[in-house]
Protein backbone atom coordinates (compact mmCIF):
# COMPACT_ATOMS: atom_id res chain seq x y z
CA UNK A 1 6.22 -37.04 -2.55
CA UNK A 2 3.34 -39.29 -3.18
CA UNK A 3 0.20 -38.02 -5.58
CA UNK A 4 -1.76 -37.87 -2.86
CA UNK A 5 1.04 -35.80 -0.51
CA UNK A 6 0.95 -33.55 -4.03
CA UNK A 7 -2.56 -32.92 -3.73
CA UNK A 8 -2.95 -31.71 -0.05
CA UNK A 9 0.15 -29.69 -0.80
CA UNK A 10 -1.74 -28.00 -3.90
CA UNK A 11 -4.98 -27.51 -1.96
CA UNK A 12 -2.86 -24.77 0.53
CA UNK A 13 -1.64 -22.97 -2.24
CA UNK A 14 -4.05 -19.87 -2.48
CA UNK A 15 -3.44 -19.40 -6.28
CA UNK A 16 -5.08 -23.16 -6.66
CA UNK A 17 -7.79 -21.92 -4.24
CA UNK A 18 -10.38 -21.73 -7.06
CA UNK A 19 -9.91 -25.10 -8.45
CA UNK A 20 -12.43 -27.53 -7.61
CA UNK A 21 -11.75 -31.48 -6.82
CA UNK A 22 -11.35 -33.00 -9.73
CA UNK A 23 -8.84 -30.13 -11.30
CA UNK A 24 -6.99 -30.15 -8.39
CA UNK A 25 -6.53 -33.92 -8.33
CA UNK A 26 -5.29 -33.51 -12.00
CA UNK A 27 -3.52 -31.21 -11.50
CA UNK A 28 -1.39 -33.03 -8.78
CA UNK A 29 -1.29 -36.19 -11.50
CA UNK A 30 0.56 -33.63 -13.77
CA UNK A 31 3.36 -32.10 -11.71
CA UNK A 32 6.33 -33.63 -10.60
CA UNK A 33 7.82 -33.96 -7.22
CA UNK A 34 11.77 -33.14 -7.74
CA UNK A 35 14.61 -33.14 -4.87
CA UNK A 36 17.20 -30.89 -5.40
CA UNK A 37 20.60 -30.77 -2.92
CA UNK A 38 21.94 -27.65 -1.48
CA UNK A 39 23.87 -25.85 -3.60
CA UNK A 40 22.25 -27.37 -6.68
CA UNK A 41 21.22 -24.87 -9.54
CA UNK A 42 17.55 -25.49 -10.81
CA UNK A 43 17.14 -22.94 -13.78
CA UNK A 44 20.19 -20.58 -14.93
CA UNK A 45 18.99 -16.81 -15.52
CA UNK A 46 18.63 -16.38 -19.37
CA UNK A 47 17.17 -19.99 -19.49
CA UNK A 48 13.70 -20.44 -21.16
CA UNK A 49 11.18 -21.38 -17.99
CA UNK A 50 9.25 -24.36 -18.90
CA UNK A 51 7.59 -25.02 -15.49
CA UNK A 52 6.14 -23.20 -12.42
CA UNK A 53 8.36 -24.51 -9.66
CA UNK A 54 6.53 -24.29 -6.01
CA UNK A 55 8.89 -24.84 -2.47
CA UNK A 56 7.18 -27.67 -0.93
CA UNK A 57 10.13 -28.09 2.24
CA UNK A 58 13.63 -26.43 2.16
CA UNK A 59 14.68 -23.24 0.58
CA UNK A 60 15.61 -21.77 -2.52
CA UNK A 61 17.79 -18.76 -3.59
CA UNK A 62 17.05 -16.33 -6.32
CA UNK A 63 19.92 -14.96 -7.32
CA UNK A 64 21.37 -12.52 -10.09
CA UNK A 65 24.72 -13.44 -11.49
CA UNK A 66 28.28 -11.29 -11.03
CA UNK A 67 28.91 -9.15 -7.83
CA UNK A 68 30.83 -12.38 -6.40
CA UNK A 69 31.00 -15.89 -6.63
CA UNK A 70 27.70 -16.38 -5.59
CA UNK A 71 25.75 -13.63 -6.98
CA UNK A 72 23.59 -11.28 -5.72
CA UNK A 73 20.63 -13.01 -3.82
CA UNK A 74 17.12 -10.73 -4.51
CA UNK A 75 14.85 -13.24 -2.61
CA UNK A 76 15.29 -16.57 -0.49
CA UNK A 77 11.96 -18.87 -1.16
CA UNK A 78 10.65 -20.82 1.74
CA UNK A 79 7.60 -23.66 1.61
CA UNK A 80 4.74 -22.06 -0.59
CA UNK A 81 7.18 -19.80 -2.35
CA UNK A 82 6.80 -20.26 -6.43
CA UNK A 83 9.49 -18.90 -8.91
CA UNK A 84 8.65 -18.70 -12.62
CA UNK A 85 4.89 -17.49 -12.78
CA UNK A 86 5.87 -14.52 -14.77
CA UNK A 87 8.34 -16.21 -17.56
CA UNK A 88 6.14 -20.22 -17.72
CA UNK A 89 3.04 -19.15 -19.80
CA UNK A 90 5.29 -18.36 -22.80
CA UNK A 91 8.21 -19.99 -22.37
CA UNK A 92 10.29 -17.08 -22.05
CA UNK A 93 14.19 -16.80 -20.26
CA UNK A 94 13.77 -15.91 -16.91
CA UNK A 95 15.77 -13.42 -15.27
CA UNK A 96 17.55 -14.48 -12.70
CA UNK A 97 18.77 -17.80 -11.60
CA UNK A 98 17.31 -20.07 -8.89
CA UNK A 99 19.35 -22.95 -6.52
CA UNK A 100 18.73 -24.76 -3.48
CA UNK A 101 20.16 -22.74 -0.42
CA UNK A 102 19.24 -26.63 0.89
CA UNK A 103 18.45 -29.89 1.12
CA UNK A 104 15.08 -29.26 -0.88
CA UNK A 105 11.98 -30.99 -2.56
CA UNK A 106 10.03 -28.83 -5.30
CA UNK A 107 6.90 -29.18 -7.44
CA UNK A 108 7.19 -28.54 -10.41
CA UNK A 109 4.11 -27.51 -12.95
CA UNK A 110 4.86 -27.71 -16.91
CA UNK A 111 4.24 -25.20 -18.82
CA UNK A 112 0.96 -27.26 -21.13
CA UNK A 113 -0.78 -28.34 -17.61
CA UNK A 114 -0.85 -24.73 -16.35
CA UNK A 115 -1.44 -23.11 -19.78
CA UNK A 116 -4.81 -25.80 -20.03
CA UNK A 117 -5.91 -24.37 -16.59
CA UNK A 118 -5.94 -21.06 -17.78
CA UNK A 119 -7.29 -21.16 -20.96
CA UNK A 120 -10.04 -23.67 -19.54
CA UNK A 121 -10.88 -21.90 -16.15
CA UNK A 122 -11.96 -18.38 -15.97
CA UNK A 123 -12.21 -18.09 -11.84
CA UNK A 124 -8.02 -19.66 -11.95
CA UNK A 125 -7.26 -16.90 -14.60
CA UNK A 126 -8.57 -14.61 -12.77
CA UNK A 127 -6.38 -15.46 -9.59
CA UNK A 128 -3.46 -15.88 -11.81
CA UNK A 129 -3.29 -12.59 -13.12
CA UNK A 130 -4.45 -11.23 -9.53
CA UNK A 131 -1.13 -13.81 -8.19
CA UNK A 132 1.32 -11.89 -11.25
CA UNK A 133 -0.25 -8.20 -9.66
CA UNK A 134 0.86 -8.94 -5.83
CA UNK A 135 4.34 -10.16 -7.67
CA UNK A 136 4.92 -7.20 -9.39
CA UNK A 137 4.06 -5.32 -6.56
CA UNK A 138 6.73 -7.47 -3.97
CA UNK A 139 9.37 -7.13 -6.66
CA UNK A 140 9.34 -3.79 -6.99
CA UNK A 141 8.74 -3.20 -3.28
CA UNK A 142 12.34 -5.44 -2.48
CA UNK A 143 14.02 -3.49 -5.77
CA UNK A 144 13.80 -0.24 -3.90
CA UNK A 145 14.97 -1.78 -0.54
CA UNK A 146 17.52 -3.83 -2.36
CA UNK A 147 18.18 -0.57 -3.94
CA UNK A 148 18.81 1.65 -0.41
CA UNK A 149 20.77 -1.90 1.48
CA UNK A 150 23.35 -1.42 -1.25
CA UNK A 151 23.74 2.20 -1.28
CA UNK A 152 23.81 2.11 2.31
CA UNK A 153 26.08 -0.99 2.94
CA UNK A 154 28.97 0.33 0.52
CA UNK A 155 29.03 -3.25 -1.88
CA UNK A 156 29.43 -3.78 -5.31
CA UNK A 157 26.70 -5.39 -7.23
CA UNK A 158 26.24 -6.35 -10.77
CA UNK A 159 25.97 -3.84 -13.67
CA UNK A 160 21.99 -3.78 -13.67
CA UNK A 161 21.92 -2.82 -10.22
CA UNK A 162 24.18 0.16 -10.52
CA UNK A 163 23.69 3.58 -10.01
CA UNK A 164 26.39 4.76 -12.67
CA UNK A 165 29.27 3.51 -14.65
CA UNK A 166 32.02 2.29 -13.14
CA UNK A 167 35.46 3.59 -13.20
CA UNK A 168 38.24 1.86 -15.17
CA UNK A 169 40.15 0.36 -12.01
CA UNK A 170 38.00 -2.64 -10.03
CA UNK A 171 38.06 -0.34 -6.70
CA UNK A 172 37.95 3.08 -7.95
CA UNK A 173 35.72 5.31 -7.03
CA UNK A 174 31.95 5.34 -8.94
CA UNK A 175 31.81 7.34 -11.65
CA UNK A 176 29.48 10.48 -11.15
CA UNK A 177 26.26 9.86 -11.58
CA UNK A 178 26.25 6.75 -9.13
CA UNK A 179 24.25 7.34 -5.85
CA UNK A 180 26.56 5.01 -3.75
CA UNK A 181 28.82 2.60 -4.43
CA UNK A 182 26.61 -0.24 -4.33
CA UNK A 183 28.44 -3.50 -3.65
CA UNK A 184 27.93 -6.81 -2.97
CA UNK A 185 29.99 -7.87 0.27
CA UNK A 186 33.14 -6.42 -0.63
CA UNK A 187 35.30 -9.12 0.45
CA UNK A 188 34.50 -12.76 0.85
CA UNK A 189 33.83 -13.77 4.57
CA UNK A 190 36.34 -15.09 6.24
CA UNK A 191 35.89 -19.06 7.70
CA UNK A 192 34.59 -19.68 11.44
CA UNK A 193 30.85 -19.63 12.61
CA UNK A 194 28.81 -18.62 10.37
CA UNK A 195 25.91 -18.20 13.11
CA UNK A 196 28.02 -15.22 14.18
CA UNK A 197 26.73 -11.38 13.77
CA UNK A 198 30.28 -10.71 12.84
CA UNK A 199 33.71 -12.01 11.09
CA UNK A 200 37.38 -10.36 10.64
CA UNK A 201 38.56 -8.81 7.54
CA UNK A 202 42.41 -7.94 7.18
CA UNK A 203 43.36 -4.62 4.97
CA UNK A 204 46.58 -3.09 4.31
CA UNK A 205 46.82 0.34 5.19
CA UNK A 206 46.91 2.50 1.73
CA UNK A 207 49.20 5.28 3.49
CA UNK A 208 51.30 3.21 6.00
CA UNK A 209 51.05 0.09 4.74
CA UNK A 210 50.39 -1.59 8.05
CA UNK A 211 48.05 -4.35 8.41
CA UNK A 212 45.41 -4.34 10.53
CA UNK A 213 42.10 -6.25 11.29
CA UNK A 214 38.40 -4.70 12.00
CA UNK A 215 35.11 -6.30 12.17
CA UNK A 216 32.71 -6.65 9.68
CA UNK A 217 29.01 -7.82 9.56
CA UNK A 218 27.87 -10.87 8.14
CA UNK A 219 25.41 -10.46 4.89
CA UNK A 220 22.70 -12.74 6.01
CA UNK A 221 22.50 -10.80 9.33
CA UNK A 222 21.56 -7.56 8.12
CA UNK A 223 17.83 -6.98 8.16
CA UNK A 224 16.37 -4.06 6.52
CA UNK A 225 13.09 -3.00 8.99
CA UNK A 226 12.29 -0.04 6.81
CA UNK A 227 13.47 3.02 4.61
CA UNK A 228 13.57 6.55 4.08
CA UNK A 229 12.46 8.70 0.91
CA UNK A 230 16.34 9.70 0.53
CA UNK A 231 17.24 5.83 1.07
CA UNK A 232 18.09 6.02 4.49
CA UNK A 233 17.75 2.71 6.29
CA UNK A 234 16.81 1.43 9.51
CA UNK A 235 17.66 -2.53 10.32
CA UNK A 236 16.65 -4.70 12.68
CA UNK A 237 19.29 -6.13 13.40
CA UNK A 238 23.58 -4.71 13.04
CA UNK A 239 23.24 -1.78 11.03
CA UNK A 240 26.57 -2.33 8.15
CA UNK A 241 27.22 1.19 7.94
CA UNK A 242 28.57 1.69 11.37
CA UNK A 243 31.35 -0.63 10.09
CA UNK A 244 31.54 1.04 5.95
CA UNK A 245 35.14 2.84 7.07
CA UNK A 246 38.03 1.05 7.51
CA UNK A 247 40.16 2.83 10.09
CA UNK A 248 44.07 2.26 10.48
CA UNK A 249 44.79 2.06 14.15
CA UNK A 250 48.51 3.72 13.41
CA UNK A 251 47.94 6.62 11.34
CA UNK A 252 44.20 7.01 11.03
CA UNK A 253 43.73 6.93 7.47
CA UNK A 254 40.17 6.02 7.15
CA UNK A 255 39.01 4.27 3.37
CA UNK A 256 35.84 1.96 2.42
CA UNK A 257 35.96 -0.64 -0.45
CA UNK A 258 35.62 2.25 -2.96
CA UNK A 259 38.15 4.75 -1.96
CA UNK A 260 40.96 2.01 -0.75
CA UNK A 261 43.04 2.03 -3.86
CA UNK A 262 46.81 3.34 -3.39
CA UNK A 263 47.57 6.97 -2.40
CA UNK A 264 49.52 9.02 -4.59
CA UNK A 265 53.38 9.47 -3.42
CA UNK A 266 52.80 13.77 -3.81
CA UNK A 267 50.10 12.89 -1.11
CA UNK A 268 51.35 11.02 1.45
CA UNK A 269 53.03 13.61 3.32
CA UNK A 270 50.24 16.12 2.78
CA UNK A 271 47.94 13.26 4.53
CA UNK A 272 50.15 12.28 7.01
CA UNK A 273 50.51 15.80 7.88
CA UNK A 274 46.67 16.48 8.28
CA UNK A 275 46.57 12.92 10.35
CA UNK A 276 48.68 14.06 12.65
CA UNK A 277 47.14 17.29 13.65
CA UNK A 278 43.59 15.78 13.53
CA UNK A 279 44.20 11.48 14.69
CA UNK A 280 43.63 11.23 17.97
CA UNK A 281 44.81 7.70 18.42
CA UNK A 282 41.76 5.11 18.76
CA UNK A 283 41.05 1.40 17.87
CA UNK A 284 37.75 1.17 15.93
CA UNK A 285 38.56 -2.50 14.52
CA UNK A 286 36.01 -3.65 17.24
CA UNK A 287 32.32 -3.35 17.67
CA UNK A 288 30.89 0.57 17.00
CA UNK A 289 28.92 2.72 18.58
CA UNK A 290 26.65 5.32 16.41
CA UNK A 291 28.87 8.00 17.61
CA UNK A 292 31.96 5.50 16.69
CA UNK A 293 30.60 5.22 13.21
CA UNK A 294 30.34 9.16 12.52
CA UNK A 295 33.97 10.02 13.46
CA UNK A 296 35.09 7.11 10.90
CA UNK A 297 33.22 9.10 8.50
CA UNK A 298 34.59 12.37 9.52
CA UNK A 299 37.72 10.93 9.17
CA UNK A 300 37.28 9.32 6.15
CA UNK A 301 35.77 12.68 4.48
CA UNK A 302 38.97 14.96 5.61
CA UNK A 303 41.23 12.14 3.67
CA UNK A 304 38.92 12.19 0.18
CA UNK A 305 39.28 15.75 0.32
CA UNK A 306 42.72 15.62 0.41
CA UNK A 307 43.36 12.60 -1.99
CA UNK A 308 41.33 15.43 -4.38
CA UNK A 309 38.11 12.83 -4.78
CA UNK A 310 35.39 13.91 -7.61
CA UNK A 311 31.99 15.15 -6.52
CA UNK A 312 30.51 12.02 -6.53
CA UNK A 313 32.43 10.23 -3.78
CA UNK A 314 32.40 13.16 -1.24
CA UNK A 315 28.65 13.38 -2.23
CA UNK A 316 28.05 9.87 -1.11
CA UNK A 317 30.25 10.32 1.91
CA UNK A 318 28.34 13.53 2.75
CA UNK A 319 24.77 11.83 2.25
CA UNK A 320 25.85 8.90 4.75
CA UNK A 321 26.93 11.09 6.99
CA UNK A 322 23.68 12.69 7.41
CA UNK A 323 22.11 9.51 7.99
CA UNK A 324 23.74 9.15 11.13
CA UNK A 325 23.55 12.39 12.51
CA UNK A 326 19.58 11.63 12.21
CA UNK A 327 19.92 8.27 13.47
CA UNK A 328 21.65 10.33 16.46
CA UNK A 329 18.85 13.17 15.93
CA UNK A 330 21.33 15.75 15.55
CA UNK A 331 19.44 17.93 13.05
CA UNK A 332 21.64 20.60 12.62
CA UNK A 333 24.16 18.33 11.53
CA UNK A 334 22.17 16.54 9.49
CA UNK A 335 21.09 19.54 7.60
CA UNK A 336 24.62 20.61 6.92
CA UNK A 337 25.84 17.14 5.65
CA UNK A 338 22.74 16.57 3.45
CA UNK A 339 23.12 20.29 2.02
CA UNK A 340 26.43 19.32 1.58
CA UNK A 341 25.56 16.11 -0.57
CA UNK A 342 23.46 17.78 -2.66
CA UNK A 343 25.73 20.62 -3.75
CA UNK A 344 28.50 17.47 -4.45
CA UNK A 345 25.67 14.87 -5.99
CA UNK A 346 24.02 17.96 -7.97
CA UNK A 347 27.39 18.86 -9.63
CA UNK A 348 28.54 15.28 -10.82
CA UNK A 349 25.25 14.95 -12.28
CA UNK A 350 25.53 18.16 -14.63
CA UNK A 351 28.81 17.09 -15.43
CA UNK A 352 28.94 13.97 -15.82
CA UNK A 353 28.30 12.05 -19.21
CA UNK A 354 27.07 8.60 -20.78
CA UNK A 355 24.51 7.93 -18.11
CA UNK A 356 22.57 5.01 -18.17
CA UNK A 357 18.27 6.33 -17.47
CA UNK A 358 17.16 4.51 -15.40
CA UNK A 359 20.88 5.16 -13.02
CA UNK A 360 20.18 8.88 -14.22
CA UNK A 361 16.64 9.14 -12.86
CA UNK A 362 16.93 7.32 -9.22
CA UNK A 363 19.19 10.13 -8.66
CA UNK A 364 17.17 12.75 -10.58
CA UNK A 365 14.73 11.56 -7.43
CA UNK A 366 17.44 11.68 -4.60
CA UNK A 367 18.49 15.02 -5.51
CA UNK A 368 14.43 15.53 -5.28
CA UNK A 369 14.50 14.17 -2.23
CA UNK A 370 17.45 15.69 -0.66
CA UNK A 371 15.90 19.55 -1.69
CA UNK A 372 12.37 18.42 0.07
CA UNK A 373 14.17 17.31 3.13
CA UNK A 374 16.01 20.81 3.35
CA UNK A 375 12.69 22.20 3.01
CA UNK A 376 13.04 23.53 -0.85
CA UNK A 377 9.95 22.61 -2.45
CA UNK A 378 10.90 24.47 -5.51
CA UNK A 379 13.91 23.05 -5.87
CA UNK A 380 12.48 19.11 -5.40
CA UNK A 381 9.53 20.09 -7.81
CA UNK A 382 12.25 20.78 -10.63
CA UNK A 383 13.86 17.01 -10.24
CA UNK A 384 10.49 15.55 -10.13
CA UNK A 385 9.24 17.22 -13.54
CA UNK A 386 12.36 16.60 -14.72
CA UNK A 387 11.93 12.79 -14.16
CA UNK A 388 8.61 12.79 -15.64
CA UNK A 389 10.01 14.67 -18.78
CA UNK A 390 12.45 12.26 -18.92
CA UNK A 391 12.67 10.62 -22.31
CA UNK A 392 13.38 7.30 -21.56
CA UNK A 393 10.28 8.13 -18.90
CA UNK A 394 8.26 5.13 -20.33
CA UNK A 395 10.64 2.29 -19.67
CA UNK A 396 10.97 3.37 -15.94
CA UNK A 397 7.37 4.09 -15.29
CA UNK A 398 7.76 2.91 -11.22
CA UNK A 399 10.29 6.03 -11.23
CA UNK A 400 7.87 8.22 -13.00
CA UNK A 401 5.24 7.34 -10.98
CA UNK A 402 6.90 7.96 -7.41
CA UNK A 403 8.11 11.09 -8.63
CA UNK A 404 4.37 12.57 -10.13
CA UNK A 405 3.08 11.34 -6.43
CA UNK A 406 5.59 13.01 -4.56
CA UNK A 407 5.29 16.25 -6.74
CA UNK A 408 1.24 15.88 -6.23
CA UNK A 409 1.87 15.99 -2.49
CA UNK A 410 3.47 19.01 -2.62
CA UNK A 411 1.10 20.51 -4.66
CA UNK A 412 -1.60 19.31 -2.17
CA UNK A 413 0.74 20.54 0.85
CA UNK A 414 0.16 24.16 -0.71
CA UNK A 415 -3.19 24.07 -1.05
């Protein structure tokens, strides 16, 4: 891009609103227009950030790295977006990685030009620290519906993003203490049209051993509209956990990526048995209907139970399953599943060890949550406090926070 094509870009930027001609036009002298190709990484996370880089066509990925070969995208940046505002004043390594998800040209803003405007220019301060605010504010805002898409979806992310610790074997159930086994997808998507709400993933059956294919949704086409206190989720679009249980369409063992490891030879004829008396035969390898998606979970429950799975997995199973019975507006249902969750979720907290806080609090607050919803105020009130008495309380003050407002509206609620 020209100097001149820099400068109108610059003047649309509202954090630049404040400067005047002549700062803007130098301003545009000191950055640098850089093309980047898709695929192309820009900064690695961990990386010192020396510049402010702002989209001016294409888009970039953010992106954390594990949970897959390509890491766990928090935020795709189209023209206007900026990544580094936060880490460029001082130089410091940023915290997640950025790349071209294509074809892209970026300005980029060193670290002395932008640390001159805000030393020199009180009304640009000003706006900068206003810009960092609204940041804060959107990253925490997409951490907590980052936070329910993974519980709800049933995918592995990275460590940071984990609810607990995770079990020795790579598809063991989590460890208790974990909300949901939050993964990234957990299989790579197959090739065809990528364009396409859906693609094919093969399993083998863990009690059969029969192959079989069943439909899966595509990451990028799974659009969170909104979520609930106890991280229920609504989409916009396919909603992933109609298609969480993997269903064999010859014995009807049912399994998701964290319950799929082998089944115990002492168990297979106990499960079998129980299949047989409850399987009525049915092919749910296609597209699901809500109603669809809570037998796979019924299914899937009556085969942890049997397999003898800890408190945590039929917690998680239990808590999903009430989300569909109110997506269906069965309340009765709902009721018992959730009451049912929090008995299992309650008791692999209290026994379970080597917690990591801030894991340890966000389901301090479901277990909150999940007592308010079944109308025990006393019992939420006791999670809440607990949170705030917390004493790692100061490192997680978002946590803290949520939980002394939601215990002040119950208070008020009294009144």
């Amino acid at each position: 891009m020209s100097t001149d094509a820099v400068l109108n870009f610059l003047k649309g930027i509202p954090l630049f609103s404040s400067l005047g001609p002549v700062l803007l036009a130098r301003l545009a002298d000191n950055s640098a227009s850089l093309k980047f190709n898709k695929g192309t990484t820009i900064l690695d996370q961990g990386k010192n950030c020396n510049n402010l880089f702002i989209v001016a066509s294409g888009r970039l990925e953010v992106y954390r790295k594990g949970g897959g070969n390509g890491g766990l995208t928090l935020q795709t940046l189209g023209r206007g977006g900026m990544f580094g505002e936060a880490f460029v004043l001082d130089g410091s390594p940023v915290a997640a990685s950025l790349r071209a998800a294509e074809n892209s040209v970026v300005i980029g803003i060193d670290r002395l030009t932008l640390s001159s405007l805000v030393r020199d220019n009180t009304e640009f301060a000003r706006n900068y620290i206003k810009h960092l605010g609204g940041m804060i504010r959107d990253s925490i805002d997409r951490e907590e519906k980052l936070l329910a898409a993974l519980i709800s979806s049933g995918g592995e992310i990275p460590d940071s993003y984990n609810f607990g610790n995770k079990a020795p074997q790579p598809e063991a159930p989590a460890a208790a203490g974990q909300i949901g086994q939050v993964e990234q997808p957990e299989e790579a998507e197959e090739e065809g049209e990528s364009d396409q709400v859906f693609f094919r993933k093969e399993y083998a059956c863990p009690l059969c051993s029969s192959r079989f294919r069943t439909l899966k949704p595509r990451q990028k086409q799974i659009i969170v509209e909104r979520a609930d206190e106890d991280f229920c989720l609504y989409y916009k679009t396919v909603n992933p956990l109609y298609y969480e249980i993997n269903v064999c369409p010859k014995c009807g063992y049912s399994f998701n990526s964290s319950t799929g490891g082998p089944v115990k030879p002492e168990l297979k004829k106990g499960l079998a048995k129980m299949l047989g008396g409850l399987w009525k035969p049915a092919n749910y390898s296609g597209q699901r209907t809500l109603e669809d998606a809570v037998q796979t979970f019924r299914l899937a429950l009556e085969c942890q139970r049997l397999m003898g799975a800890d408190d945590s997995t039929l917690g998680k199973f239990f808590l999903k399953l009430g989300w569909l019975y109110r997506y269906l507006n069965q309340k009765d249902q709902e009721r018992q599943s959730l009451d049912s969750a929090l008995h299992h979720l309650s008791k692999s907290f209290e026994t379970g060890s080597d917690k990591d806080p801030k894991e340890e609090m966000n389901l301090m607050f479901l277990l909150g949550q999940l007592h308010l919803k079944l109308g025990d105020e006393k019992g939420a009130v006791n999670w809440f406090v607990r949170i705030t008495q917390h004493p790692e309380k100061k490192s997680y003050p978002y946590i803290v926070n949520r939980a002394r407002d939601t215990w002040q509206e119950i208070r008020k609620g009294r009144n």
